[in-house]
Every structure is written in C-alpha cells, then in structure tokens.
N, C-alpha and C. Protein backbone atom coordinates (compact mmCIF):
# COMPACT_ATOMS: atom_id res chain seq x y z
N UNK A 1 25.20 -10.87 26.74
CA UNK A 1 25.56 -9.99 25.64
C UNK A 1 26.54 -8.95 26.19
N UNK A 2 27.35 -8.50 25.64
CA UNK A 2 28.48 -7.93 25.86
C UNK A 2 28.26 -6.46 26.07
N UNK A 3 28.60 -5.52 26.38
CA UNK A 3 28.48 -4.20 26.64
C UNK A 3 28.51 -2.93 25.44
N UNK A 4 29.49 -3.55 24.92
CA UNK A 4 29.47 -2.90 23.24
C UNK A 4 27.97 -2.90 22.40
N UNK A 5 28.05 -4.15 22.41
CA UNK A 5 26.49 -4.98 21.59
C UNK A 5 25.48 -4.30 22.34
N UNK A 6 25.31 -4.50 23.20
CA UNK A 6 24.23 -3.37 24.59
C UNK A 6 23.87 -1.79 23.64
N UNK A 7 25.14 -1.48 23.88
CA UNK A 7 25.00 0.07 23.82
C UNK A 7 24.52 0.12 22.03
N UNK A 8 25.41 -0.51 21.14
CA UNK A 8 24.81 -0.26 19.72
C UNK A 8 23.32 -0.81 19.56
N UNK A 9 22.88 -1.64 20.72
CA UNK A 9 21.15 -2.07 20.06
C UNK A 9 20.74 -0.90 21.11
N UNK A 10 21.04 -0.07 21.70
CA UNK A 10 20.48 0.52 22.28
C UNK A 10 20.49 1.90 21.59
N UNK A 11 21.72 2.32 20.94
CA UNK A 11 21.23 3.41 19.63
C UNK A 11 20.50 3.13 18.61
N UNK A 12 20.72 1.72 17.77
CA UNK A 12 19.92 1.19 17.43
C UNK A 12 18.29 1.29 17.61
N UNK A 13 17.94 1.55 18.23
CA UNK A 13 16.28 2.01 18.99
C UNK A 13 16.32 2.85 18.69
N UNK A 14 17.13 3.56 19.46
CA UNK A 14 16.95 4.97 19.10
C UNK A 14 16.35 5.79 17.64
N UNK A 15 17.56 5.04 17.14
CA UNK A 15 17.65 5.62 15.44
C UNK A 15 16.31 5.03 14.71
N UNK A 16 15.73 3.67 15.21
CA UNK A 16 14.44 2.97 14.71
C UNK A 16 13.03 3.53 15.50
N UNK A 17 13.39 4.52 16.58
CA UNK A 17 11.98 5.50 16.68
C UNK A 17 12.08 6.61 16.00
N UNK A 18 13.07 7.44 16.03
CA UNK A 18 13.44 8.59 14.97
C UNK A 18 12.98 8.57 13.41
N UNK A 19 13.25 7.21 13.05
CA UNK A 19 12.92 6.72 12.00
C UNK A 19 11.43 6.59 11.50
N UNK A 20 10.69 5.86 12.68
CA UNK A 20 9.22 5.76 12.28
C UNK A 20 8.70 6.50 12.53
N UNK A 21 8.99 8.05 13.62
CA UNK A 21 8.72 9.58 13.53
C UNK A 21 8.47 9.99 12.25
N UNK A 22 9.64 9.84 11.77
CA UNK A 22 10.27 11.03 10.29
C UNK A 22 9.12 10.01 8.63
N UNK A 23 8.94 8.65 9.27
CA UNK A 23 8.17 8.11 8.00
C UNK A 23 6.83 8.34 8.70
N UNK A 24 6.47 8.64 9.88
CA UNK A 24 4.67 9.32 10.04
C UNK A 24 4.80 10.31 9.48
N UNK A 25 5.52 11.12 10.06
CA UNK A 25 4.98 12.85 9.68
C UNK A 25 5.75 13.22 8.52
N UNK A 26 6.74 12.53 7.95
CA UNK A 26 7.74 13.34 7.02
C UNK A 26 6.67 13.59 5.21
N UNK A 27 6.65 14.39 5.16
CA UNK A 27 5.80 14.77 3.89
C UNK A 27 6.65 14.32 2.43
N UNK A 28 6.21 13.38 1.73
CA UNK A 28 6.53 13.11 0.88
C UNK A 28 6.11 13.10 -0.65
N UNK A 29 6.47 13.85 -1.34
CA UNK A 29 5.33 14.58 -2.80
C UNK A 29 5.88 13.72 -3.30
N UNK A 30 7.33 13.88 -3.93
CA UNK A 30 8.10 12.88 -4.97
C UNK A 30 8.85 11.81 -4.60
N UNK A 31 7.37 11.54 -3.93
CA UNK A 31 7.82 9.62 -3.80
C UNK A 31 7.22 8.73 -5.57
N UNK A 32 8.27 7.69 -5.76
CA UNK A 32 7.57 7.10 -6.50
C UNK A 32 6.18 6.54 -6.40
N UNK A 33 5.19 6.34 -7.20
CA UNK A 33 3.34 5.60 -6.68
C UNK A 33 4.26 4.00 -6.87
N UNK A 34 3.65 3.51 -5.05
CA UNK A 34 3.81 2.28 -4.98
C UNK A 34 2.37 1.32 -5.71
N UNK A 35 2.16 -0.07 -5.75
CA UNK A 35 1.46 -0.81 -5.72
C UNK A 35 0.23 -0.48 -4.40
N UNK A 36 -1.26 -0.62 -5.27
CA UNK A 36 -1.69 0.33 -3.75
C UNK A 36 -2.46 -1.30 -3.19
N UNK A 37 -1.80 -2.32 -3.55
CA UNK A 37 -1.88 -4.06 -2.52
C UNK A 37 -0.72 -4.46 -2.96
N UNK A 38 -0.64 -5.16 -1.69
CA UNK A 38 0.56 -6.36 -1.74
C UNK A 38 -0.34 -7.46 -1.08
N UNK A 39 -0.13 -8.65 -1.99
CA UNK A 39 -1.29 -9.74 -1.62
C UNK A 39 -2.52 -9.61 -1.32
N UNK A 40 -3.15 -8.52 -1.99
CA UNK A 40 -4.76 -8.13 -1.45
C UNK A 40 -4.99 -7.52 -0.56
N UNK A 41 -3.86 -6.66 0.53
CA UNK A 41 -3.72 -6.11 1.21
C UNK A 41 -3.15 -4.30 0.98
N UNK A 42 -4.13 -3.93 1.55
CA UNK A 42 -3.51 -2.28 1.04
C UNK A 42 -2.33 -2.07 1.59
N UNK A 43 -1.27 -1.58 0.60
CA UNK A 43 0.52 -1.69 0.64
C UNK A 43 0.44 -0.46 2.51
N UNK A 44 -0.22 0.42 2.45
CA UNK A 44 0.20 1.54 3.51
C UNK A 44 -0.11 0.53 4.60
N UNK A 45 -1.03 -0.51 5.07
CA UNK A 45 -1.36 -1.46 5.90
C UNK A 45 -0.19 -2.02 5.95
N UNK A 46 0.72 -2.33 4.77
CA UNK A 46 1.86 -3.50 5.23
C UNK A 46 2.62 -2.82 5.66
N UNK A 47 3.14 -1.62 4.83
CA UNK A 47 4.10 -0.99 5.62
C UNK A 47 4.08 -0.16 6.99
N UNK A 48 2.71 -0.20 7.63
CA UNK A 48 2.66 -0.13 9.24
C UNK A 48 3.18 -0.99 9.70
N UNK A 49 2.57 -2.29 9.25
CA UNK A 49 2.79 -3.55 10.01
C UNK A 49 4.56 -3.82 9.80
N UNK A 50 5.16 -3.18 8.79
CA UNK A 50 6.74 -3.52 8.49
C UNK A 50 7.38 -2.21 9.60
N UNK A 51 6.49 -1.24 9.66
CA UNK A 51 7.59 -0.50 10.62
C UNK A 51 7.25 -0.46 12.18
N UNK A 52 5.99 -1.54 12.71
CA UNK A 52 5.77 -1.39 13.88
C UNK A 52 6.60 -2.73 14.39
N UNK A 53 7.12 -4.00 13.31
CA UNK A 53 7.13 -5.21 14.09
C UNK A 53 8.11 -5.51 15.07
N UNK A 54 9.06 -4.60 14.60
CA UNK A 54 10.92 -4.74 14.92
C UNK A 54 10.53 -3.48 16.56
N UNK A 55 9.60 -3.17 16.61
CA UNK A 55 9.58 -2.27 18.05
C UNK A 55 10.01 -2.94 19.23
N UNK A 56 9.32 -3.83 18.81
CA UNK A 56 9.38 -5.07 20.42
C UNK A 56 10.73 -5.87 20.45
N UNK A 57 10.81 -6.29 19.00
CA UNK A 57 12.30 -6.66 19.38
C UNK A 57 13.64 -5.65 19.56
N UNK A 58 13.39 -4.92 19.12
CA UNK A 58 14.89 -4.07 19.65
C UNK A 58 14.59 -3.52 20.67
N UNK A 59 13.50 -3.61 20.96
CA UNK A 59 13.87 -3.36 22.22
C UNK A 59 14.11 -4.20 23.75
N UNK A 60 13.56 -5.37 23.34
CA UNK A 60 14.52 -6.51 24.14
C UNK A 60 15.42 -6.74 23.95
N UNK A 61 16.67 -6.53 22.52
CA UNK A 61 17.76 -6.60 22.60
C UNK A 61 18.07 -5.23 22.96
N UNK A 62 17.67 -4.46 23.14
CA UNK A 62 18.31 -3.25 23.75
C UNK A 62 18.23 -3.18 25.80
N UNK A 63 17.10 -3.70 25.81
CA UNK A 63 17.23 -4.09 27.48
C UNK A 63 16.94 -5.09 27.76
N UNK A 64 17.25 -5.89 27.35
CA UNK A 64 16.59 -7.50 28.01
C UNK A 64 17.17 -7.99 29.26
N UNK A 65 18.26 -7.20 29.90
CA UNK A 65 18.82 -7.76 31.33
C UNK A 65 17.70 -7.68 32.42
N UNK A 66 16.55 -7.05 32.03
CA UNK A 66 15.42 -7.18 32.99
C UNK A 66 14.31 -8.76 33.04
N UNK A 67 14.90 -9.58 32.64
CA UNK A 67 14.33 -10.63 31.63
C UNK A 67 15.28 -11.73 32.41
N UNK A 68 15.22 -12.38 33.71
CA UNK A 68 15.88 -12.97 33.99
C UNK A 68 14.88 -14.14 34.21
N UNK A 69 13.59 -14.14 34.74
CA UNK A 69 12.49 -15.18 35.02
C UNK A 69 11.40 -15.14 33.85
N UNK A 70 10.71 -16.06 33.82
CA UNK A 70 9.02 -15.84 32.92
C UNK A 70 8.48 -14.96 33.28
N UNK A 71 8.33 -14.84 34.75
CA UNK A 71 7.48 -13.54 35.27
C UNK A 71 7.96 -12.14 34.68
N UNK A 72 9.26 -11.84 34.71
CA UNK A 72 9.85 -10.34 34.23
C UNK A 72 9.89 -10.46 32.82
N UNK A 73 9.91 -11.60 32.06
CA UNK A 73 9.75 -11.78 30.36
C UNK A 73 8.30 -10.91 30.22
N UNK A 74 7.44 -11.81 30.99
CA UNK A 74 5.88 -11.38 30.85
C UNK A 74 5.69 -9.55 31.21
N UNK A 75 5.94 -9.72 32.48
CA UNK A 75 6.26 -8.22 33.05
C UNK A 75 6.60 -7.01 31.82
N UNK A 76 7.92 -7.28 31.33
CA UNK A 76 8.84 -6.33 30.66
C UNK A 76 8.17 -6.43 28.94
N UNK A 77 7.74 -7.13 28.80
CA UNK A 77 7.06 -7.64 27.20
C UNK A 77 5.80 -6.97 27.32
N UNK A 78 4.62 -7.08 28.59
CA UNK A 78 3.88 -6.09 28.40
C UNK A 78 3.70 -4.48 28.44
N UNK A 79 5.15 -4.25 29.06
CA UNK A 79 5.17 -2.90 29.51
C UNK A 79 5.88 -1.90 27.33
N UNK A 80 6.36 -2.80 27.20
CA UNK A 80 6.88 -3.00 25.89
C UNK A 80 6.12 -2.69 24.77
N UNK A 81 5.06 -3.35 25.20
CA UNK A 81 3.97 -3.49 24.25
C UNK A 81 2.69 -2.23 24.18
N UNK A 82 3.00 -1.94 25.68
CA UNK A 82 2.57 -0.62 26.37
C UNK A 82 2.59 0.44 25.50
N UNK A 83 4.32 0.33 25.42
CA UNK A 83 5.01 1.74 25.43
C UNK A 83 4.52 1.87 23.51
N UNK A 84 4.76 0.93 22.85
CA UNK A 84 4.36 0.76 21.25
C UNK A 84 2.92 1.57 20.70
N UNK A 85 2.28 0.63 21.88
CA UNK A 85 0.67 1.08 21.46
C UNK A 85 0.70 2.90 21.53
N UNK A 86 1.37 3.01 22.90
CA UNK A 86 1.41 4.66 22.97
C UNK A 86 1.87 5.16 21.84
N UNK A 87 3.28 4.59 20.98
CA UNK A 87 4.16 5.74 20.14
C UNK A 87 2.67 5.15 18.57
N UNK A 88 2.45 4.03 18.57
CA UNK A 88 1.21 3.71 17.39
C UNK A 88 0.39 4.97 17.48
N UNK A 89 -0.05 5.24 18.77
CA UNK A 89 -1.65 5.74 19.24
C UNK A 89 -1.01 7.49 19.16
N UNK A 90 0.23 7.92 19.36
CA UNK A 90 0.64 9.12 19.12
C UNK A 90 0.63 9.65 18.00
N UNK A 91 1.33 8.42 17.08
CA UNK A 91 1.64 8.89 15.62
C UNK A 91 0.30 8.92 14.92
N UNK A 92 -0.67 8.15 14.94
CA UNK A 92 -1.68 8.28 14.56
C UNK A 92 -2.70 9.60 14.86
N UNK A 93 -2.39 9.48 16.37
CA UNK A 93 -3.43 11.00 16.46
C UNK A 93 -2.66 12.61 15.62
N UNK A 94 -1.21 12.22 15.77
CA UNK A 94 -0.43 13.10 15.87
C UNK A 94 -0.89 13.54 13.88
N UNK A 95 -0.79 12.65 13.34
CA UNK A 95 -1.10 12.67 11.72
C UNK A 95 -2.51 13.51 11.64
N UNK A 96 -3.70 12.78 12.20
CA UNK A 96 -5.10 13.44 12.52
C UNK A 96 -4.58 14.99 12.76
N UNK A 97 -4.29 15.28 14.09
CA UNK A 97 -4.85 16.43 14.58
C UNK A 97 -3.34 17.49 14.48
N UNK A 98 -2.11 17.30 13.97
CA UNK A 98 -1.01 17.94 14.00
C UNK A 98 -0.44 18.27 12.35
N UNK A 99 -1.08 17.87 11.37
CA UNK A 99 -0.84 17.64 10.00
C UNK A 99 -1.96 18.26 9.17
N UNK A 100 -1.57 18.77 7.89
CA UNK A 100 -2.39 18.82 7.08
C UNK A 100 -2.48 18.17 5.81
N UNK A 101 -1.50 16.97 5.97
CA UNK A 101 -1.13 16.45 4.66
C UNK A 101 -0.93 14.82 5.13
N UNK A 102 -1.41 14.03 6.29
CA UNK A 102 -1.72 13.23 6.87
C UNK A 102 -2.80 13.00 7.55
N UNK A 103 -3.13 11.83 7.51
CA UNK A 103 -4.75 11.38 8.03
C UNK A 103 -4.17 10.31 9.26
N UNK A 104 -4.91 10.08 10.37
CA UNK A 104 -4.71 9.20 11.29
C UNK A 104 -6.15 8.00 11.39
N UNK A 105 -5.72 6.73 10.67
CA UNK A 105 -6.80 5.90 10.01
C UNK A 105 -7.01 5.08 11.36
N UNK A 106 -8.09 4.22 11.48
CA UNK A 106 -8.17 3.50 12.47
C UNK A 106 -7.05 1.97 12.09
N UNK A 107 -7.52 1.90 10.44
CA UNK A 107 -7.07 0.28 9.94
C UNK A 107 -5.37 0.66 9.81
N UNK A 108 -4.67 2.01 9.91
CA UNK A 108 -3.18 2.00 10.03
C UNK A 108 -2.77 1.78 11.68
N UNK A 109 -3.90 1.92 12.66
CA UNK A 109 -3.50 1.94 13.71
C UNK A 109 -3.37 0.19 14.13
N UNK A 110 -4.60 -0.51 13.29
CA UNK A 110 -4.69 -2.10 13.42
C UNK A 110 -3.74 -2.83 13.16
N UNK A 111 -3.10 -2.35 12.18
CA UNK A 111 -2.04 -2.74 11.73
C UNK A 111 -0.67 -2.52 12.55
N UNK A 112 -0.77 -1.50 12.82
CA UNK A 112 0.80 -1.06 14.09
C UNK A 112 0.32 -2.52 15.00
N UNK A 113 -0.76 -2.43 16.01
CA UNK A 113 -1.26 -3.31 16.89
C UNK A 113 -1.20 -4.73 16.76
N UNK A 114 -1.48 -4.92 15.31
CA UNK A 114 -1.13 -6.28 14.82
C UNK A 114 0.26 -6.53 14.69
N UNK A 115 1.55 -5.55 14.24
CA UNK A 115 2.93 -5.81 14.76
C UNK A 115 3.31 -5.72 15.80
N UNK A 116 2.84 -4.98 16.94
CA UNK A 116 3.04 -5.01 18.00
C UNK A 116 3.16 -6.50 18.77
N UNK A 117 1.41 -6.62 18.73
CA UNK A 117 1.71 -8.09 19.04
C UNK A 117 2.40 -9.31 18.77
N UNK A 118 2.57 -9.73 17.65
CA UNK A 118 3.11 -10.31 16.46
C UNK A 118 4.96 -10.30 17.43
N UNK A 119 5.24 -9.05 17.46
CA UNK A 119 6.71 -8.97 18.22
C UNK A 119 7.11 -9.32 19.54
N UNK A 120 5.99 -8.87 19.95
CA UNK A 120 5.94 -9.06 21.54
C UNK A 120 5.74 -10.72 21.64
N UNK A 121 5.10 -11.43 21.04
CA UNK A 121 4.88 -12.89 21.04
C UNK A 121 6.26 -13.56 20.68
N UNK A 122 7.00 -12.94 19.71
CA UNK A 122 8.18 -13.61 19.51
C UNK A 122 9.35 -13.37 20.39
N UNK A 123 9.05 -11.74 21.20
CA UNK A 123 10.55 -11.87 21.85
C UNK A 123 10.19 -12.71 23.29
N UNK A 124 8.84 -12.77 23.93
CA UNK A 124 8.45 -13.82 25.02
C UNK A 124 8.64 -15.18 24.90
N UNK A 125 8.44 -15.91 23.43
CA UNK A 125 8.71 -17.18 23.18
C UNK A 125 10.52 -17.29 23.11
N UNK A 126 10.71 -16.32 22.62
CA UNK A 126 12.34 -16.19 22.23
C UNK A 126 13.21 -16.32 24.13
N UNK A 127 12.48 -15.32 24.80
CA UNK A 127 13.40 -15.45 26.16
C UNK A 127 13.09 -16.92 27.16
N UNK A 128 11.80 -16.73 26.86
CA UNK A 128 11.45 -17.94 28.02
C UNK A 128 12.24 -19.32 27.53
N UNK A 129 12.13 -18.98 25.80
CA UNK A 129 13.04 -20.67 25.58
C UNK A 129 14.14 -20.32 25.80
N UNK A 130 14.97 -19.44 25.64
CA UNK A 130 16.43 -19.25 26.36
C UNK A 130 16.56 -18.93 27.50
N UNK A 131 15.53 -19.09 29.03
CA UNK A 131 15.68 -19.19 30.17
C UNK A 131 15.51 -20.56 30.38
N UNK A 132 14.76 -21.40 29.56
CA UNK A 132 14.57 -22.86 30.03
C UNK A 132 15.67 -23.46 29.27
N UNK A 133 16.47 -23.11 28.46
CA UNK A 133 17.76 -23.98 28.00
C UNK A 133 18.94 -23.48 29.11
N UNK A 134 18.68 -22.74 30.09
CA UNK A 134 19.81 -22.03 30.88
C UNK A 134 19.41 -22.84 32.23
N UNK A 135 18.16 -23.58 32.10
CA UNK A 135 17.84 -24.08 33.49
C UNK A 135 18.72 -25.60 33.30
C-alpha cells in the first residue's frame, strides 16, 4: 500500500475514534425516536455493534506493515483487540461514572466485544490469506 493511502487510513482512525467518543458521551435531546429493535434486537445493541466493528479493521489498514508472518497477524490482531476492549471498557465506564445523562450497560459493552471480535476474525483471515497467496 502506498504511502498516501497509509497516512489517509491512518487519519482515518483517527477521525473513527473521535467519532465513537463524541457518539458515547455526546448528549443528544433532539434526536429523532429510533425503532427501539431491529430484528428483535434492541436498536442501541446494534448500533454498538455498528460502531465497534470497523475498529479492528482500520486499524490494520492503518498499520498492517507489522503483519508480515501468521505469527505477527496473530500477535498485532490481539494487541488490536486489546486496545478496543480498553476504548469499549472506557466508554462504558466513562458513561457510568463521568455522565449524568448516560448509563454504562453491561449488554452495550457485549455488544462492542461481539464487534470487536467479529473484526478481529476478519482482518486475521483477511492477512493470513494474503500472506499465503504471496507465498
């Protein structure tokens, strides 16, 4: 990947943690009332799971030059997955104990965890098959 492409998935991140900052804590009165399920599923559950999934991948396209063997796929994908659970496990406490107009749920945190993984599984299947088409 080219150096240009590098640096924009790498603001790219940037702007997609800033982002899921400002949608934890950002207080919102005159939001429209969504649907409170999507498929039998409570809508605030999906939309964890919609803003935790893309963590893992941008951020292997933002550093994936560490990603040259299976071992550093595995390596760099768990440390990845690490770093998620932390910003999940922040924003959540951070809602609890830093807010008065946010709650920090256990089943919004299941849900981050369930995209977490979910991402992390795809960018490991994603590199290792493009290290074994390079072999």
């Amino acid at each position: 990947m080219n150096k240009r492409l590098k640096i924009l998935f790498q603001i790219a991140f940037g702007v997609y943690v800033v982002a899921v900052l400002m949608l934890c804590f950002g207080h919102f009165d005159n939001t429209p009332s969504l649907p409170t399920t999507f498929l039998g599923i409570p809508t605030d559950k999906v939309a964890h799971f919609c803003m935790f999934l893309p963590f893992p991948i941008l951020a292997f396209l933002a550093f994936d030059k560490y990603t040259e063997t299976p071992k550093s796929t595995l390596l760099f994908s768990s440390l990845t997955f690490v770093a998620g659970v932390l910003l999940a496990l922040g924003t959540e406490w951070g809602q609890a104990h830093l807010t008065n107009y946010r709650s920090g749920e256990p089943w919004d945190l299941a849900a981050d965890l369930l995209a977490l993984l979910l991402g992390t599984l795809v960018i490991i299947y994603w590199d290792i098959r493009k290290q074994r088409k390079k072999a």
